[in-house]
C-alpha atoms as a PDB file:
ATOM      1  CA  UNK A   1       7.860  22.794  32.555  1.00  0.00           C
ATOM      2  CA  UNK A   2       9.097  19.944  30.209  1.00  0.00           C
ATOM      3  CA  UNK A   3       8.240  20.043  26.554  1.00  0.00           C
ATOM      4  CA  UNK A   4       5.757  17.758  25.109  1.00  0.00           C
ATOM      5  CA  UNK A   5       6.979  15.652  22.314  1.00  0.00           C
ATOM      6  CA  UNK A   6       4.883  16.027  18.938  1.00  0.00           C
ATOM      7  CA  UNK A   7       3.091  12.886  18.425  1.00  0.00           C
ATOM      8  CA  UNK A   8       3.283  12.065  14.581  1.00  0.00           C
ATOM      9  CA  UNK A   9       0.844  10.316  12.632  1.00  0.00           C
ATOM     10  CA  UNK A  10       2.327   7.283  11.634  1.00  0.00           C
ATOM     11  CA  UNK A  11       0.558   6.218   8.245  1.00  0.00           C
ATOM     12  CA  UNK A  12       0.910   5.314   4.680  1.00  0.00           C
ATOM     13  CA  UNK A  13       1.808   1.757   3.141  1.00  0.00           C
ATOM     14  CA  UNK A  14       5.808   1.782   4.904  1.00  0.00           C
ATOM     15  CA  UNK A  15       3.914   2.136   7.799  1.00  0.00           C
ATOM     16  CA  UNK A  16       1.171  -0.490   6.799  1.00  0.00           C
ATOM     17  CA  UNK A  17       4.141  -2.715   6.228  1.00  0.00           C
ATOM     18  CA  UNK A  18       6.171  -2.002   9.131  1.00  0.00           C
ATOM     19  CA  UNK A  19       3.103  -3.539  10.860  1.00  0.00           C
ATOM     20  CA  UNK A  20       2.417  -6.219   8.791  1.00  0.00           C
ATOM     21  CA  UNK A  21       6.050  -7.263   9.441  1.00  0.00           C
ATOM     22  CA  UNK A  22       5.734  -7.026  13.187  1.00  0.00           C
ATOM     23  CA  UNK A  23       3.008  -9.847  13.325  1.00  0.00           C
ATOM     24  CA  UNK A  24       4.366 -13.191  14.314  1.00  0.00           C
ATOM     25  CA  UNK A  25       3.917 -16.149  12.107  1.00  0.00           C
ATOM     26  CA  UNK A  26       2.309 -17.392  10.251  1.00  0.00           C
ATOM     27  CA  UNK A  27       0.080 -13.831  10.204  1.00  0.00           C
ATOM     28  CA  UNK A  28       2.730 -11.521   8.977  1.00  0.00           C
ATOM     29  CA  UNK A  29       2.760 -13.763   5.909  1.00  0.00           C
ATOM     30  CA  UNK A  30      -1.381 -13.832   5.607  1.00  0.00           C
ATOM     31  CA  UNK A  31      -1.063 -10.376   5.718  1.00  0.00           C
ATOM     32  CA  UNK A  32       1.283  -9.358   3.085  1.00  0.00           C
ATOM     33  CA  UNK A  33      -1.307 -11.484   0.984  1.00  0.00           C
ATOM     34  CA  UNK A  34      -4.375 -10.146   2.197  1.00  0.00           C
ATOM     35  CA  UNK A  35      -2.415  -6.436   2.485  1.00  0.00           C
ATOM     36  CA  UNK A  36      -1.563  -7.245  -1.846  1.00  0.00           C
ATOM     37  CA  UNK A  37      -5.408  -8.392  -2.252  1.00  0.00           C
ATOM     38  CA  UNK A  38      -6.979  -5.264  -0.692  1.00  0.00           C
ATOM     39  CA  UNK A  39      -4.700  -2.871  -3.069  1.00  0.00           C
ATOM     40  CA  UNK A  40      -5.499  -5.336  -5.938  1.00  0.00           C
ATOM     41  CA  UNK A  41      -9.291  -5.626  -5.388  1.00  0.00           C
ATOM     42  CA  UNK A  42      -9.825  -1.417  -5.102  1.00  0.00           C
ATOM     43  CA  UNK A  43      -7.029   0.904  -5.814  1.00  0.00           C
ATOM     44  CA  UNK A  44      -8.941   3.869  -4.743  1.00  0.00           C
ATOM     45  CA  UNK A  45      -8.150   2.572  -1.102  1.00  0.00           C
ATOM     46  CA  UNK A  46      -4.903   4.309   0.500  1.00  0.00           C
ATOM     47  CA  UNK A  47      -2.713   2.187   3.167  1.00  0.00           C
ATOM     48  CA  UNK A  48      -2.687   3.602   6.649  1.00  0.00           C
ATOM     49  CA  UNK A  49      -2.504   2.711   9.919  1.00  0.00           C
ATOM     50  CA  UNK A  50      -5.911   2.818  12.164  1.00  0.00           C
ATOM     51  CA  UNK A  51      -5.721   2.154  15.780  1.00  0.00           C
ATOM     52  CA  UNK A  52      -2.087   0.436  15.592  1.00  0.00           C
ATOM     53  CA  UNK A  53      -3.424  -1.815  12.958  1.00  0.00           C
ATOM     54  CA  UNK A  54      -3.230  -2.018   8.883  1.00  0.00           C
ATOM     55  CA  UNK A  55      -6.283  -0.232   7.616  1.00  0.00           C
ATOM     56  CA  UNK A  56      -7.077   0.972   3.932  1.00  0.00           C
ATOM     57  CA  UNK A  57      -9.113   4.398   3.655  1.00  0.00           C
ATOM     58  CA  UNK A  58     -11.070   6.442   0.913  1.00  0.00           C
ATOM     59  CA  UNK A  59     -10.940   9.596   0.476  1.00  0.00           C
ATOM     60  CA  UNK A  60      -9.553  10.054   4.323  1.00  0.00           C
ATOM     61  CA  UNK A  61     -11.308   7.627   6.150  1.00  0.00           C
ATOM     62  CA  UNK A  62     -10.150   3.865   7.049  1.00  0.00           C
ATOM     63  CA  UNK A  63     -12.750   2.008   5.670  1.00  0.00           C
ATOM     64  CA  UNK A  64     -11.219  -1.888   6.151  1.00  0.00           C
ATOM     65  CA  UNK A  65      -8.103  -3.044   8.549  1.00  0.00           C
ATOM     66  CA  UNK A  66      -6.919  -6.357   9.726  1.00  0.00           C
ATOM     67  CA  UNK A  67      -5.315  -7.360  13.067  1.00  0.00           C
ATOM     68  CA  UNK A  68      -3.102 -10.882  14.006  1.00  0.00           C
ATOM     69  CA  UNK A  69      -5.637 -11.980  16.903  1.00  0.00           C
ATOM     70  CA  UNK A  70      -4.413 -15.241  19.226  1.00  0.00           C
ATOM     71  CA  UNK A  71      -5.965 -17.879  17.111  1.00  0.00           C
ATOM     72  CA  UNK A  72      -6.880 -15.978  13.974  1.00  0.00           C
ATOM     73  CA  UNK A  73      -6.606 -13.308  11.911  1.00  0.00           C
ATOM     74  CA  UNK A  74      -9.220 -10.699  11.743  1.00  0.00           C
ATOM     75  CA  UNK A  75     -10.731  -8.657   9.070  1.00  0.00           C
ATOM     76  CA  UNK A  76     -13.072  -6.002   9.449  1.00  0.00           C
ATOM     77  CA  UNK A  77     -15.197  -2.868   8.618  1.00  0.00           C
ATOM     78  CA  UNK A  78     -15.397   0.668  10.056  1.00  0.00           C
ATOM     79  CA  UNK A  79     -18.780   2.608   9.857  1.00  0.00           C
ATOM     80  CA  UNK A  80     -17.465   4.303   6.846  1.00  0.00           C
ATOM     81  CA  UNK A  81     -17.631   1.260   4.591  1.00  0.00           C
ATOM     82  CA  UNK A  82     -20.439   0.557   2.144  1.00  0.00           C
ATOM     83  CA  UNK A  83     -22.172  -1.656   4.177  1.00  0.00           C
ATOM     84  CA  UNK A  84     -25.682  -2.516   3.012  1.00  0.00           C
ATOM     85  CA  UNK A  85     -28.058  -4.917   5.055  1.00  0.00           C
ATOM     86  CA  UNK A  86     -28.966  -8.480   2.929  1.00  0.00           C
ATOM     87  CA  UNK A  87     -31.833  -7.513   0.829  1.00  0.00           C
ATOM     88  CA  UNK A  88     -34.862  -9.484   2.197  1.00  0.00           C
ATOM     89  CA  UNK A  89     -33.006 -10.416   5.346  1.00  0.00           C
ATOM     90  CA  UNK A  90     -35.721 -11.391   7.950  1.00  0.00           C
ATOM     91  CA  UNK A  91     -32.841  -9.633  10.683  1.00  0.00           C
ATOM     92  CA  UNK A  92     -31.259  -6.253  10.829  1.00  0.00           C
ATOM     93  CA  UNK A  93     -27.187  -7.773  11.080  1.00  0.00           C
ATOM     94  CA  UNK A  94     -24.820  -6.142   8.811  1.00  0.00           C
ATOM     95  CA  UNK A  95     -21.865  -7.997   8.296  1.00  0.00           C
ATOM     96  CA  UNK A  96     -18.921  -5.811   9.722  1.00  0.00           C
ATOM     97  CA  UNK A  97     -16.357  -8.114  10.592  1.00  0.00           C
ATOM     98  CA  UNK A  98     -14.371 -12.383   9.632  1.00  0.00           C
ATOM     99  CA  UNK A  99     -11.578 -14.545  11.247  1.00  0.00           C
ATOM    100  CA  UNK A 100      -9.737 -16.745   9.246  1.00  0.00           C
ATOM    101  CA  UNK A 101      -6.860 -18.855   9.916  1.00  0.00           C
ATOM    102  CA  UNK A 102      -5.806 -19.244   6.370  1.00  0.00           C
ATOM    103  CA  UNK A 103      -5.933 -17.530   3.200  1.00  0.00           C
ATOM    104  CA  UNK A 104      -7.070 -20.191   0.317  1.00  0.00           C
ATOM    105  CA  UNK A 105      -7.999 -19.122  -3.313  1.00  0.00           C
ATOM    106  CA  UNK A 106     -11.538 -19.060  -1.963  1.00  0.00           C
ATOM    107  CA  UNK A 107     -11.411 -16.929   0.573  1.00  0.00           C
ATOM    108  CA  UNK A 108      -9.504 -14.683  -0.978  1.00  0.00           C
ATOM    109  CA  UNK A 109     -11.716 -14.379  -3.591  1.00  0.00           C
ATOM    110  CA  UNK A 110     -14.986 -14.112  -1.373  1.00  0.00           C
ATOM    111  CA  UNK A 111     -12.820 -10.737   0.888  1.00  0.00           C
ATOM    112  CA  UNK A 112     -11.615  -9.607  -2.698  1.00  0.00           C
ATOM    113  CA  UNK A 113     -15.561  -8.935  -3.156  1.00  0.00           C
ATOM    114  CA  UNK A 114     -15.979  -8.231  -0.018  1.00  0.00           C
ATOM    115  CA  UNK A 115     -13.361  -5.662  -0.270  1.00  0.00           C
ATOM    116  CA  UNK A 116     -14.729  -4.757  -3.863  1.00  0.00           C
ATOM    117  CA  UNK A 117     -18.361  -3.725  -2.226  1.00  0.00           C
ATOM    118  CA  UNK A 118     -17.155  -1.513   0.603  1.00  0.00           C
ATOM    119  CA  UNK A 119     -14.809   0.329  -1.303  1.00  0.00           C
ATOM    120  CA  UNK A 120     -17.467   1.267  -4.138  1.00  0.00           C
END
């Protein structure tokens, strides 16, 4: 019977960055900015990768990650974030999840408190 290869768990920020690097233009340059803003905007969160894609965790579990999509790049939220509902929202959405297709000082400062809130 042939041996089964141990799978390892590829994680940490080398790994984070191996994928950032992997992601065709003009993402893989949006992402070392956005990968810089999430460490900047809540230490506590430690680099890994989620599902083949560069996610940020707390205390062991990916909270954030962000994928190259066709068109744009997505950012998004796990069920372990702090995700709160709008106070006084007539609806029940929770925000979980962007695309952007460019990363200008204001959007990096509205996912810096984005990423500020669901780390806390």
């Amino acid at each position: 019977m042939p041996e089964k290869k141990a799978t390892k768990k590829v994680t940490g920020e080398a790994a984070v960055l191996a994928k950032i690097t992997a992601m065709p233009a003009p993402y893989g340059k949006m992402g070392e900015c956005l990968h810089a803003l999430i460490l900047r905007s809540a230490p506590v969160l430690q680099p890994t990768v989620w599902y083949g894609m560069p996610g940020y965790a707390k205390e062991g579990k990916t909270i954030c990650f962000f994928r190259a999509d066709k068109k744009y790049m997505t950012f998004g939220f796990t069920q372990e974030a702090n995700l709160t509902r709008e106070e006084g929202a007539s609806h029940q959405l929770i925000e979980s999840a962007w695309y952007f297709t460019a990363l200008d000082d204001a959007t990096e400062a509205k996912l810096s408190a984005i990423v500020r809130k669901v780390a806390g």
